[in-house]
PDB file of N, CA and C in Angstrom:
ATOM      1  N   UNK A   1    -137.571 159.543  15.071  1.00  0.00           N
ATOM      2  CA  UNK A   1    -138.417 158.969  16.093  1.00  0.00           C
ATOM      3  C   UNK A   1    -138.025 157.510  16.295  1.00  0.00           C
ATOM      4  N   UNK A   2    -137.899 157.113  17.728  1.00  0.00           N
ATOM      5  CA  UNK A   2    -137.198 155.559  17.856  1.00  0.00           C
ATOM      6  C   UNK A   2    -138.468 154.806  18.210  1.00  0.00           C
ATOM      7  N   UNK A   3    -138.479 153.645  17.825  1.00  0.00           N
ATOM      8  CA  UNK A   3    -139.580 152.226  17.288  1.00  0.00           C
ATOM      9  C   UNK A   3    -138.825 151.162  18.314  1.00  0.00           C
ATOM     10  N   UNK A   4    -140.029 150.940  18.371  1.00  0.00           N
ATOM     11  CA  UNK A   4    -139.825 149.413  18.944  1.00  0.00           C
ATOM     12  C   UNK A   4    -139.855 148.295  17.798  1.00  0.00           C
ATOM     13  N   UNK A   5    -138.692 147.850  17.595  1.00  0.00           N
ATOM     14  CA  UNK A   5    -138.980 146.546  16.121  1.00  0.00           C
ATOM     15  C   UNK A   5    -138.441 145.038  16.904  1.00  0.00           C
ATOM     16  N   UNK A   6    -139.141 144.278  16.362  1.00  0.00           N
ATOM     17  CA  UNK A   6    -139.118 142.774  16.568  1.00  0.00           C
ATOM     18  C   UNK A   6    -138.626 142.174  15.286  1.00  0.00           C
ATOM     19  N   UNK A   7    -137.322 141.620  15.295  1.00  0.00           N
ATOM     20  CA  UNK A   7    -137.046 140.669  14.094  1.00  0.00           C
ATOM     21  C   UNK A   7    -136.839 139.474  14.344  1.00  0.00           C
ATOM     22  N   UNK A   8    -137.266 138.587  13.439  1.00  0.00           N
ATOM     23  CA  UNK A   8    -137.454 137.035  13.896  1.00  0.00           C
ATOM     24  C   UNK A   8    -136.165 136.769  13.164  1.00  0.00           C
ATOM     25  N   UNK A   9    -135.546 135.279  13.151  1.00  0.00           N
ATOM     26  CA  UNK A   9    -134.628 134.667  12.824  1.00  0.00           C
ATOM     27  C   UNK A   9    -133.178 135.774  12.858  1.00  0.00           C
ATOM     28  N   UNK A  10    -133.077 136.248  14.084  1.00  0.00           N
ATOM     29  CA  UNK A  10    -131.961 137.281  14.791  1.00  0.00           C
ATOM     30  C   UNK A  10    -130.589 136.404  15.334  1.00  0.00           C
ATOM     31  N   UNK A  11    -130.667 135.115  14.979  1.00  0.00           N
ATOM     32  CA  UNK A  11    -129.269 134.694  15.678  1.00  0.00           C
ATOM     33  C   UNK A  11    -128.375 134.540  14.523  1.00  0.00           C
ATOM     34  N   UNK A  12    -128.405 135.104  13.746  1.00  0.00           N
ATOM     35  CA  UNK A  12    -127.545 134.762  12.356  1.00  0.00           C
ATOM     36  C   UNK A  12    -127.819 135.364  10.480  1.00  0.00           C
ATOM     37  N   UNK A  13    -127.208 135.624  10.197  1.00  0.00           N
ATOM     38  CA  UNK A  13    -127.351 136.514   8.793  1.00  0.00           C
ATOM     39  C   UNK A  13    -128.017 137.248   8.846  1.00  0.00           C
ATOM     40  N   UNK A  14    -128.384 137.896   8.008  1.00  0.00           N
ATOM     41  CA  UNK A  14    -129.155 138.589   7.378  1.00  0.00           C
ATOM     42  C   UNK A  14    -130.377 139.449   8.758  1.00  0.00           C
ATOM     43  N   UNK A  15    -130.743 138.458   9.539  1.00  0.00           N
ATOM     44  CA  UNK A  15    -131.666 138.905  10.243  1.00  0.00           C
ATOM     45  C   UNK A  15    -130.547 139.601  11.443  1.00  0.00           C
ATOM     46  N   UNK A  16    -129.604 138.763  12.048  1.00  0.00           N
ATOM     47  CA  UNK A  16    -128.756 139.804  13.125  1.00  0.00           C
ATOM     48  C   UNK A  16    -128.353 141.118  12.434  1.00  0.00           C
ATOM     49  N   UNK A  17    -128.161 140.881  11.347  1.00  0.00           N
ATOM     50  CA  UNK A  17    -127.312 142.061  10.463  1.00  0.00           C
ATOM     51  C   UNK A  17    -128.403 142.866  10.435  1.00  0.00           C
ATOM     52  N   UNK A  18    -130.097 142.673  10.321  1.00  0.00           N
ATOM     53  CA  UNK A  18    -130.994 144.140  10.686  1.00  0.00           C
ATOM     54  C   UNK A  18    -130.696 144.496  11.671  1.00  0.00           C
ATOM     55  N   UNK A  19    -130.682 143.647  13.185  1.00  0.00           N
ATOM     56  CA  UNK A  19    -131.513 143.663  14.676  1.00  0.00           C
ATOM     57  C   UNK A  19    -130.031 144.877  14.873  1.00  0.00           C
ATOM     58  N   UNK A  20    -128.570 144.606  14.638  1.00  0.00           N
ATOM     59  CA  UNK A  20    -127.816 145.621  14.875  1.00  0.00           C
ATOM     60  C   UNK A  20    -127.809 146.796  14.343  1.00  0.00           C
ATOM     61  N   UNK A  21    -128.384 146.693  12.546  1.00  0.00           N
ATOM     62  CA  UNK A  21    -128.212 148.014  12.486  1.00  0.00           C
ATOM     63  C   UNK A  21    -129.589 149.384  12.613  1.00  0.00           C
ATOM     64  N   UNK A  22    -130.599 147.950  12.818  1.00  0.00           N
ATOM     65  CA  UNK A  22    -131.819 149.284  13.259  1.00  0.00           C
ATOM     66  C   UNK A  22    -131.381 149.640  14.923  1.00  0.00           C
ATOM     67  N   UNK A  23    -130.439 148.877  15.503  1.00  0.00           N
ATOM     68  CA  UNK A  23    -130.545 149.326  17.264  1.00  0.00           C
ATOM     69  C   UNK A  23    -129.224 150.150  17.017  1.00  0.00           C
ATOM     70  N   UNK A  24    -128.727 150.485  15.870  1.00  0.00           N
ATOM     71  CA  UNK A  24    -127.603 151.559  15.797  1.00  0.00           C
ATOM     72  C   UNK A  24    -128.506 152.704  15.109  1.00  0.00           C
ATOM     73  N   UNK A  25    -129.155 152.756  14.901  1.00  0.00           N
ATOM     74  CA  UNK A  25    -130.374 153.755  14.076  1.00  0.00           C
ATOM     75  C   UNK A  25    -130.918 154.613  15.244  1.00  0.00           C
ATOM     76  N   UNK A  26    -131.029 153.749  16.283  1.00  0.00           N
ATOM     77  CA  UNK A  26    -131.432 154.096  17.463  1.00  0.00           C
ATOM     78  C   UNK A  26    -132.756 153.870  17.937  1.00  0.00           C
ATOM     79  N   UNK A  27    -133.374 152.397  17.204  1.00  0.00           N
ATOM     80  CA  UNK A  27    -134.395 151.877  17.508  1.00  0.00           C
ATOM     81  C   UNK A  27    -134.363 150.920  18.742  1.00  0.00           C
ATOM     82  N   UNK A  28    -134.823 150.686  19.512  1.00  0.00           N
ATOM     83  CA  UNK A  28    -134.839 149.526  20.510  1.00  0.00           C
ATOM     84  C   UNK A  28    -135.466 148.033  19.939  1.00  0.00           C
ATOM     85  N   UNK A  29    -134.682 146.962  20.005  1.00  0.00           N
ATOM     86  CA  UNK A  29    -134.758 146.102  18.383  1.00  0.00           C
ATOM     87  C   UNK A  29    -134.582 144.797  19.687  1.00  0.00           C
ATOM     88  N   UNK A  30    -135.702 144.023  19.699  1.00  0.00           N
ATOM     89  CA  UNK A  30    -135.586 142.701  19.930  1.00  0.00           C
ATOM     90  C   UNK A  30    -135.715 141.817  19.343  1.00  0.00           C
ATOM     91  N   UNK A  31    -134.303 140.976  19.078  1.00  0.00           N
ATOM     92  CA  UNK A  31    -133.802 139.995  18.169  1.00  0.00           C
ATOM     93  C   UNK A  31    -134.253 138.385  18.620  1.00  0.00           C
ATOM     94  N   UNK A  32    -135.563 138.268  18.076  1.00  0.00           N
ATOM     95  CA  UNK A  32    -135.747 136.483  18.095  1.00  0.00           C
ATOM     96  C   UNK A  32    -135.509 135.473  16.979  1.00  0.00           C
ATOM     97  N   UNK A  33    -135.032 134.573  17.940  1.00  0.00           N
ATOM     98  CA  UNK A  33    -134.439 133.476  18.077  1.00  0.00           C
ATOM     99  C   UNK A  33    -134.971 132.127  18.803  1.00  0.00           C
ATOM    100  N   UNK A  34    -134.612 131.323  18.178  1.00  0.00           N
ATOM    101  CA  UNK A  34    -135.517 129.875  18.600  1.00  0.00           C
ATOM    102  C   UNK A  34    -133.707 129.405  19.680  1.00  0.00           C
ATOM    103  N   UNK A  35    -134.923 129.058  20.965  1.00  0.00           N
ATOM    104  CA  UNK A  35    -133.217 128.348  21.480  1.00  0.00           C
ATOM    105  C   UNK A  35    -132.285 128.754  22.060  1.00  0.00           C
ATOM    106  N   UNK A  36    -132.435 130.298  22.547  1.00  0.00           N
ATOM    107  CA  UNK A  36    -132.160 130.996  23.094  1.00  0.00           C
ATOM    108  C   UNK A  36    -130.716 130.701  24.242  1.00  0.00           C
ATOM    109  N   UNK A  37    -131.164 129.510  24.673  1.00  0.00           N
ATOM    110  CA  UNK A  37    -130.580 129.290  26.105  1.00  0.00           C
ATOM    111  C   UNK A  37    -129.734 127.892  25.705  1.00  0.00           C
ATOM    112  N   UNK A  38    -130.037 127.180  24.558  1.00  0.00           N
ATOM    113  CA  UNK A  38    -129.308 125.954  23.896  1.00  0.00           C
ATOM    114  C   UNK A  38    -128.720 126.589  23.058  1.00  0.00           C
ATOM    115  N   UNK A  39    -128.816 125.721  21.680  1.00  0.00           N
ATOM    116  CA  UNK A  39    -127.800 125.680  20.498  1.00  0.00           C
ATOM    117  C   UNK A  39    -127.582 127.313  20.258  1.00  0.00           C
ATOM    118  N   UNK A  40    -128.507 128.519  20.814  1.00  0.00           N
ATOM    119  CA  UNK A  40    -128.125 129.754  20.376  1.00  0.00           C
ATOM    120  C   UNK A  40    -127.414 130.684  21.368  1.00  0.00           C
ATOM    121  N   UNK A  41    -127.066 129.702  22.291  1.00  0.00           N
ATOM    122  CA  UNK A  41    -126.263 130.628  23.453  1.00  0.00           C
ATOM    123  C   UNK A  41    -125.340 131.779  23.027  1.00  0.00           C
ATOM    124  N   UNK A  42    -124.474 131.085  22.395  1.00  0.00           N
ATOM    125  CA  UNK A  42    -123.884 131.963  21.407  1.00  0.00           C
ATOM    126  C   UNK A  42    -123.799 133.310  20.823  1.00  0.00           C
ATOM    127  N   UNK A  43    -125.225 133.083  20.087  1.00  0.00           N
ATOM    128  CA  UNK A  43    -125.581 134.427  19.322  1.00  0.00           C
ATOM    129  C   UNK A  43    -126.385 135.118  20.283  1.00  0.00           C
ATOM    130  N   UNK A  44    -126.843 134.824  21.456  1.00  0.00           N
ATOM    131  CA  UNK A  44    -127.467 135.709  22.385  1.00  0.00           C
ATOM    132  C   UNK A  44    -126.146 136.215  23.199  1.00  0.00           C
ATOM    133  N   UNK A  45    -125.311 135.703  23.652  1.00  0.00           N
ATOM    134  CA  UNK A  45    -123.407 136.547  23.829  1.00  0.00           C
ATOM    135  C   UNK A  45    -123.396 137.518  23.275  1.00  0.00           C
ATOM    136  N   UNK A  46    -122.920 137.057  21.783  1.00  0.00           N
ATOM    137  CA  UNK A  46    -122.634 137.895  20.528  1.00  0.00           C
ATOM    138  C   UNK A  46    -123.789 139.330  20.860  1.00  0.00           C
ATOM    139  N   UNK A  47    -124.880 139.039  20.952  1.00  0.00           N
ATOM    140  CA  UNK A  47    -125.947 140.079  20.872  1.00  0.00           C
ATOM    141  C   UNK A  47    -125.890 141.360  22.057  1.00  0.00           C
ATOM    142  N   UNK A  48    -125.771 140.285  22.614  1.00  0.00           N
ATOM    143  CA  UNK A  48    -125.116 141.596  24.149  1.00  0.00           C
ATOM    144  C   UNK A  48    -124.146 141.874  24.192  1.00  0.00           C
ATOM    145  N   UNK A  49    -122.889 141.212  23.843  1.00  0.00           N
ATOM    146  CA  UNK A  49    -121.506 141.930  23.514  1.00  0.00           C
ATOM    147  C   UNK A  49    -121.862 142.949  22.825  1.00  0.00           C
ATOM    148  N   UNK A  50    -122.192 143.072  21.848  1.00  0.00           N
ATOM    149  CA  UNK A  50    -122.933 144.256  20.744  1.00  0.00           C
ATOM    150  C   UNK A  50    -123.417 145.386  21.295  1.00  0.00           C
ATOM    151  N   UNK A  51    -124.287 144.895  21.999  1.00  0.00           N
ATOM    152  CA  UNK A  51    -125.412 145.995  22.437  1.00  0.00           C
ATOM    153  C   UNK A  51    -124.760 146.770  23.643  1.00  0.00           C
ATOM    154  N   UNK A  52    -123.798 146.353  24.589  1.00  0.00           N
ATOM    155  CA  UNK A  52    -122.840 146.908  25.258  1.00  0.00           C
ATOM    156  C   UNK A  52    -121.696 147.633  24.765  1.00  0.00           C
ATOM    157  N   UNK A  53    -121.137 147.199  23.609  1.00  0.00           N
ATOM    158  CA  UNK A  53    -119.757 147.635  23.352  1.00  0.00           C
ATOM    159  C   UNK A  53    -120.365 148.626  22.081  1.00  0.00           C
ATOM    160  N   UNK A  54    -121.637 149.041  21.543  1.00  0.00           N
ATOM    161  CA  UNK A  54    -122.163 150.074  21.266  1.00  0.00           C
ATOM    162  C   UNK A  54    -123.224 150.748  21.802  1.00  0.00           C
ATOM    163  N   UNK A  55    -123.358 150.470  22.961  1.00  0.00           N
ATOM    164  CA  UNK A  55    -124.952 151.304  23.939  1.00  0.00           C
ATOM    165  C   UNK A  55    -125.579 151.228  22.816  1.00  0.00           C
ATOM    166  N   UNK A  56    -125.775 150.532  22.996  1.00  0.00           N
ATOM    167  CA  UNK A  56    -127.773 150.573  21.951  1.00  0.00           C
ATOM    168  C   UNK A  56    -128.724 149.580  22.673  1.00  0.00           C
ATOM    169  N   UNK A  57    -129.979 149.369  22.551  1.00  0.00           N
ATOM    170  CA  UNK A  57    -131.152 148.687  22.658  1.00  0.00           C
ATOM    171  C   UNK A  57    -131.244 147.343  21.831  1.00  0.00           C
ATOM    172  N   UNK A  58    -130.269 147.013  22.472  1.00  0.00           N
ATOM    173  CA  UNK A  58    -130.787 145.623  21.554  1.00  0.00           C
ATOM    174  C   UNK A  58    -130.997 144.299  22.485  1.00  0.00           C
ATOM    175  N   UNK A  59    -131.827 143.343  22.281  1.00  0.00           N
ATOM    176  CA  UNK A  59    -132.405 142.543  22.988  1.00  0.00           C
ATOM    177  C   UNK A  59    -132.872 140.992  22.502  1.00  0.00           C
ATOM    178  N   UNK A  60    -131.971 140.150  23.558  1.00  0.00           N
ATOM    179  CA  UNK A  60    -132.712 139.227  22.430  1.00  0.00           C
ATOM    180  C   UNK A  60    -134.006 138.561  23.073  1.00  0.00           C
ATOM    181  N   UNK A  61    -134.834 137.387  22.502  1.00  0.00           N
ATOM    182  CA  UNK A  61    -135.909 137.068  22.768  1.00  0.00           C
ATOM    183  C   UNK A  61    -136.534 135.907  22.250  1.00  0.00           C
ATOM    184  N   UNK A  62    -136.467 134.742  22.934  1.00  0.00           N
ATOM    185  CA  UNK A  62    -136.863 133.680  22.436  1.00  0.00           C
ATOM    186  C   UNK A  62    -138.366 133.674  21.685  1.00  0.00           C
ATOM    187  N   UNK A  63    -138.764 132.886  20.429  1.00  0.00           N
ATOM    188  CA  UNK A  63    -139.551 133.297  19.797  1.00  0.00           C
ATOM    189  C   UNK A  63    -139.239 132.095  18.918  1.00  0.00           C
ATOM    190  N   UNK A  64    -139.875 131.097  18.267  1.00  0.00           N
ATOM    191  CA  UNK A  64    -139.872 130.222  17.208  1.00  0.00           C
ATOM    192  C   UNK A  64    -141.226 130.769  17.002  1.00  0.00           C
ATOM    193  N   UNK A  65    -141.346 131.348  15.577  1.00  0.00           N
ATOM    194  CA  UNK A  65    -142.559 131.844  14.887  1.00  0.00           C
ATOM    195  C   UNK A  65    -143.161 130.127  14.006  1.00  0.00           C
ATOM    196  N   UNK A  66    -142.637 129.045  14.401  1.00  0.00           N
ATOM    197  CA  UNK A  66    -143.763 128.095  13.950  1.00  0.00           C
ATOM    198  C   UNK A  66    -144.729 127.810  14.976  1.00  0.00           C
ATOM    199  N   UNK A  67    -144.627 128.348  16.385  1.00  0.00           N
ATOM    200  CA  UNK A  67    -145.211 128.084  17.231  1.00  0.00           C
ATOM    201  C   UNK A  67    -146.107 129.579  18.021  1.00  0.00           C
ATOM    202  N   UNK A  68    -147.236 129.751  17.955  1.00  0.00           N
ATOM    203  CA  UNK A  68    -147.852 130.358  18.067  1.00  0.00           C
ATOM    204  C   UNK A  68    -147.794 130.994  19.200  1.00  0.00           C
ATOM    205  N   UNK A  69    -148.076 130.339  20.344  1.00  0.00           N
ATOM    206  CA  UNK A  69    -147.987 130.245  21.949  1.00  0.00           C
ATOM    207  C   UNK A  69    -146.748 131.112  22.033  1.00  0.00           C
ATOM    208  N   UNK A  70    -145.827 130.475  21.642  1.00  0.00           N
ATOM    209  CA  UNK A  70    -144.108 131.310  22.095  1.00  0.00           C
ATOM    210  C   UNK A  70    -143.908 132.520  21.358  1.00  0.00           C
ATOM    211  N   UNK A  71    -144.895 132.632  20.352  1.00  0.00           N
ATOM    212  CA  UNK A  71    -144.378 134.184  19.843  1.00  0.00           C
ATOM    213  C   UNK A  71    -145.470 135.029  20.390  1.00  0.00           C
ATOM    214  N   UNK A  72    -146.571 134.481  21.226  1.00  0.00           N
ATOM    215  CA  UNK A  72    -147.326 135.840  22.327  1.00  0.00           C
ATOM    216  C   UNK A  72    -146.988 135.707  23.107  1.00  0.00           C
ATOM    217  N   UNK A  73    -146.052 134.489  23.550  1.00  0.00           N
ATOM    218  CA  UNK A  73    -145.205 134.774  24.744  1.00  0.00           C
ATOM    219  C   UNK A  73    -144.467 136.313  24.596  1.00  0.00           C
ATOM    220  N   UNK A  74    -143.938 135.930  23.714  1.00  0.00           N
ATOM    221  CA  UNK A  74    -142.489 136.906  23.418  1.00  0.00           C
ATOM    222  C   UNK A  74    -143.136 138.286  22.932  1.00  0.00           C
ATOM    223  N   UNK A  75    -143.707 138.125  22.515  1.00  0.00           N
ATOM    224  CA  UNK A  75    -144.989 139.552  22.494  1.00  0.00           C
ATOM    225  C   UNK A  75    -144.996 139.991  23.601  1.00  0.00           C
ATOM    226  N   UNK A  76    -145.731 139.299  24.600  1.00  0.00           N
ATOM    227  CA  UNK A  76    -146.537 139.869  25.775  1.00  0.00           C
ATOM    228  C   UNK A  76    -145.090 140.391  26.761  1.00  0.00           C
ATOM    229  N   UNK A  77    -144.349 139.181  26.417  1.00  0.00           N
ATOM    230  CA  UNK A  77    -142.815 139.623  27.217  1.00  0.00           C
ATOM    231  C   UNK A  77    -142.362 141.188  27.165  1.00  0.00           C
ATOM    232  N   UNK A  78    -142.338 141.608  25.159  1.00  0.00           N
ATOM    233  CA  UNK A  78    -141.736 142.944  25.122  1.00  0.00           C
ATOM    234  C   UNK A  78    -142.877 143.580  25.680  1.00  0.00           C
ATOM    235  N   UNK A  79    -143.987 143.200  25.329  1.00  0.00           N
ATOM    236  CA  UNK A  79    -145.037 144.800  26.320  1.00  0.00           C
ATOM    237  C   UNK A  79    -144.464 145.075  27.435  1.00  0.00           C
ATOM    238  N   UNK A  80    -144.558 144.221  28.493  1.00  0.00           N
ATOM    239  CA  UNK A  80    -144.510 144.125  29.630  1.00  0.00           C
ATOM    240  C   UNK A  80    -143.304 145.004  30.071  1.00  0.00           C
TER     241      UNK A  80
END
């Protein structure tokens, strides 16, 4: 059965290394990240290169979990 999962700190170690292999599991996996559009341009590339060059669900999603506001942003974002 495929899940919707949210992993925080997704632009690097340990946490990208879930967000790819639960969206190869065949979960639909949105990978947050603080910064999205600055210093993490990068790993949001990297993330869609990925998610294209293996069809899977993967997504990224701005989200700094010290800030409250931006992670029901990013909540309300995946409902939607």
């Amino acid at each position: 059965m495929s899940k919707n999962i949210v992993i925080t700190g997704a632009s690097s170690g340990f946490g990208a290394m879930t967000a790819r292999a639960l969206a190869d599991a065949g979960h639909t996996v949105y990978a947050g990240m603080r910064h999205p559009e600055g210093p993490n341009a990068a790993a949001v590339a990297d993330l869609d290169a990925y998610a294209t060059e293996h069809s899977v669900n993967l997504h990224a999603v701005a989200m700094d979990v010290t800030d409250q506001d931006m992670v029901d942003a990013a909540i309300a974002q995946i409902i939607d």
